[in-house]
Protein backbone atom coordinates (compact mmCIF):
# COMPACT_ATOMS: atom_id res chain seq x y z
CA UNK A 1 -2.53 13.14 -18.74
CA UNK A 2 0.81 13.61 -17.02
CA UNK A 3 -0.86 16.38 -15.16
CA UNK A 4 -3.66 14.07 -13.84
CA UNK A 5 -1.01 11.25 -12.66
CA UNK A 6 1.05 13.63 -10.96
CA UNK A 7 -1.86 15.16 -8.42
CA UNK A 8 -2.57 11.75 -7.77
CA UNK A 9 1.19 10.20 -6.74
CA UNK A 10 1.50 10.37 -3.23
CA UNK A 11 4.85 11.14 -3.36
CA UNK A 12 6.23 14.83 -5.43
CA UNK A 13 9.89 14.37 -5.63
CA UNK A 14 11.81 14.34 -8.98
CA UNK A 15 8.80 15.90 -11.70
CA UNK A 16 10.95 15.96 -14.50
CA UNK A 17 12.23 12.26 -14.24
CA UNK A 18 8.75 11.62 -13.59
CA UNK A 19 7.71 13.15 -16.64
CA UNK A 20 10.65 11.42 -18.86
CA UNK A 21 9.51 8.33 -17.76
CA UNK A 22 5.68 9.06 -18.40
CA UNK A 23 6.45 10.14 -22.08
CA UNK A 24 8.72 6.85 -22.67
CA UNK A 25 4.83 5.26 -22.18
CA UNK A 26 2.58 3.78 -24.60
CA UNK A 27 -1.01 5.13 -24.13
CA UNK A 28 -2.72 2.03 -22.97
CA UNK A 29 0.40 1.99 -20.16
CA UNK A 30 -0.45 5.84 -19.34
CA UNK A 31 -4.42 4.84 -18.79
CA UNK A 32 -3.31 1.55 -17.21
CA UNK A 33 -1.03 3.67 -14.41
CA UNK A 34 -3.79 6.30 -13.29
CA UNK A 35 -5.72 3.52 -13.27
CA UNK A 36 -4.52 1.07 -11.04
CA UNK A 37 -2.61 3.93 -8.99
CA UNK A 38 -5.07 4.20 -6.11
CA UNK A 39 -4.98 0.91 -5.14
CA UNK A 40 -1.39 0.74 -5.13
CA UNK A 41 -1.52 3.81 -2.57
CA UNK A 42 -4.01 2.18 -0.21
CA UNK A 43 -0.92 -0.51 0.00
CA UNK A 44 1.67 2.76 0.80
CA UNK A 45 1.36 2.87 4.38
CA UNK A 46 4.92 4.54 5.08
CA UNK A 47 5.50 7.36 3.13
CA UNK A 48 9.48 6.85 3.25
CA UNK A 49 8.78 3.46 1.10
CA UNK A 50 6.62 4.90 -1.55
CA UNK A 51 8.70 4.44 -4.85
CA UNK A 52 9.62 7.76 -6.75
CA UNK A 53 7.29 8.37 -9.14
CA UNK A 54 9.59 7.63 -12.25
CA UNK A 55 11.06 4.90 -10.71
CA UNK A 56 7.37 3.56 -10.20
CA UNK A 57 6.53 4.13 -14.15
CA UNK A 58 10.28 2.71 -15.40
CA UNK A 59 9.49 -0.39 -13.46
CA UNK A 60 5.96 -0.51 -14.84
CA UNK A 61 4.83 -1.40 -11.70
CA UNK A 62 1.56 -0.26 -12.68
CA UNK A 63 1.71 -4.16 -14.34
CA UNK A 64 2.42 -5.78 -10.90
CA UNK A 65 0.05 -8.07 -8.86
CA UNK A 66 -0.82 -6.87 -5.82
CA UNK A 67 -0.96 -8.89 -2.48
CA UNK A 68 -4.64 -8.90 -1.01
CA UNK A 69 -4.92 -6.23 1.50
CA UNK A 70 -4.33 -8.30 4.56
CA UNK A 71 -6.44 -6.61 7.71
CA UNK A 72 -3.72 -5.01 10.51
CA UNK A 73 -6.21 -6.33 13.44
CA UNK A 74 -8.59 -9.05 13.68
CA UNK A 75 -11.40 -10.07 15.74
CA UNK A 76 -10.09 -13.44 17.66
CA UNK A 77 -12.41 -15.65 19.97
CA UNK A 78 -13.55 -14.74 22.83
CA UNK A 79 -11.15 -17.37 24.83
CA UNK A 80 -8.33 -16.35 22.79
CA UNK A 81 -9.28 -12.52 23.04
CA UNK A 82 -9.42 -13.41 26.81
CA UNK A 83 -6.22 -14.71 26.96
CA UNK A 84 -4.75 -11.93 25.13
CA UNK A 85 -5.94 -9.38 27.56
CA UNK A 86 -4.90 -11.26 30.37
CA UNK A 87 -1.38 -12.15 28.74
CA UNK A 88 -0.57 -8.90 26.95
CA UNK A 89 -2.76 -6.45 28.60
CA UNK A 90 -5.16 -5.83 25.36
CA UNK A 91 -7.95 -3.73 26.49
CA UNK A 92 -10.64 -5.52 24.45
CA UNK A 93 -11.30 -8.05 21.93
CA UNK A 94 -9.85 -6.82 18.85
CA UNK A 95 -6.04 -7.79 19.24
CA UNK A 96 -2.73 -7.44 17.13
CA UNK A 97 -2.24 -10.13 14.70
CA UNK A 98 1.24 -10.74 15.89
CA UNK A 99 -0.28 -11.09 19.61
CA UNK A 100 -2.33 -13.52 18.96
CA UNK A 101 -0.11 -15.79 17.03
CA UNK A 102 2.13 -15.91 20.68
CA UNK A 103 -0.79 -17.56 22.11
CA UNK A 104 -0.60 -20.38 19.41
């Protein structure tokens, strides 16, 4: 099962702590970590802040609640999205988050 985890963790640094930390696992925690691990790479959107794989299992972070996956951009309305492009220069009407909270 090792195996299986490690072609799925983003991030191949340190396979023998890796492994350690896999076989300090009970079973249940081993199924639970493949598991759950794609959805905590869909929230690993900078490779330099992915967690070493053992440092991930020690942690049994596999057990952690994960934020909702918050959308980057939204859609705005239209006077807002107007504003924005006038303001900021967006080119249409999807607009940074962080732009449109200046307008507020």
């Amino acid at each position: 099962m090792f195996a299986e985890f490690w072609s799925k963790y983003p991030r191949k640094e340190a396979k023998k702590a890796a492994e350690k930390a896999w076989n300090k696992l009970s079973d249940e925690d081993r199924r639970k970590a493949i598991e759950v691990l794609p959805s905590h790479c869909r929230r690993w959107d900078d490779p330099q802040y992915i967690p070493l794989p053992g440092s991930w299992l020690n942690g049994a972070r596999f057990d952690d609640e994960l934020p909702e996956i918050v959308n980057r951009k939204q859609t705005v309305s239209d006077s807002r999205a107007a504003a924005a492009r006038s303001i900021f220069g967006v080119k249409n009407d999807v607009i940074d988050i962080a732009a449109a909270r200046r307008l507020d």
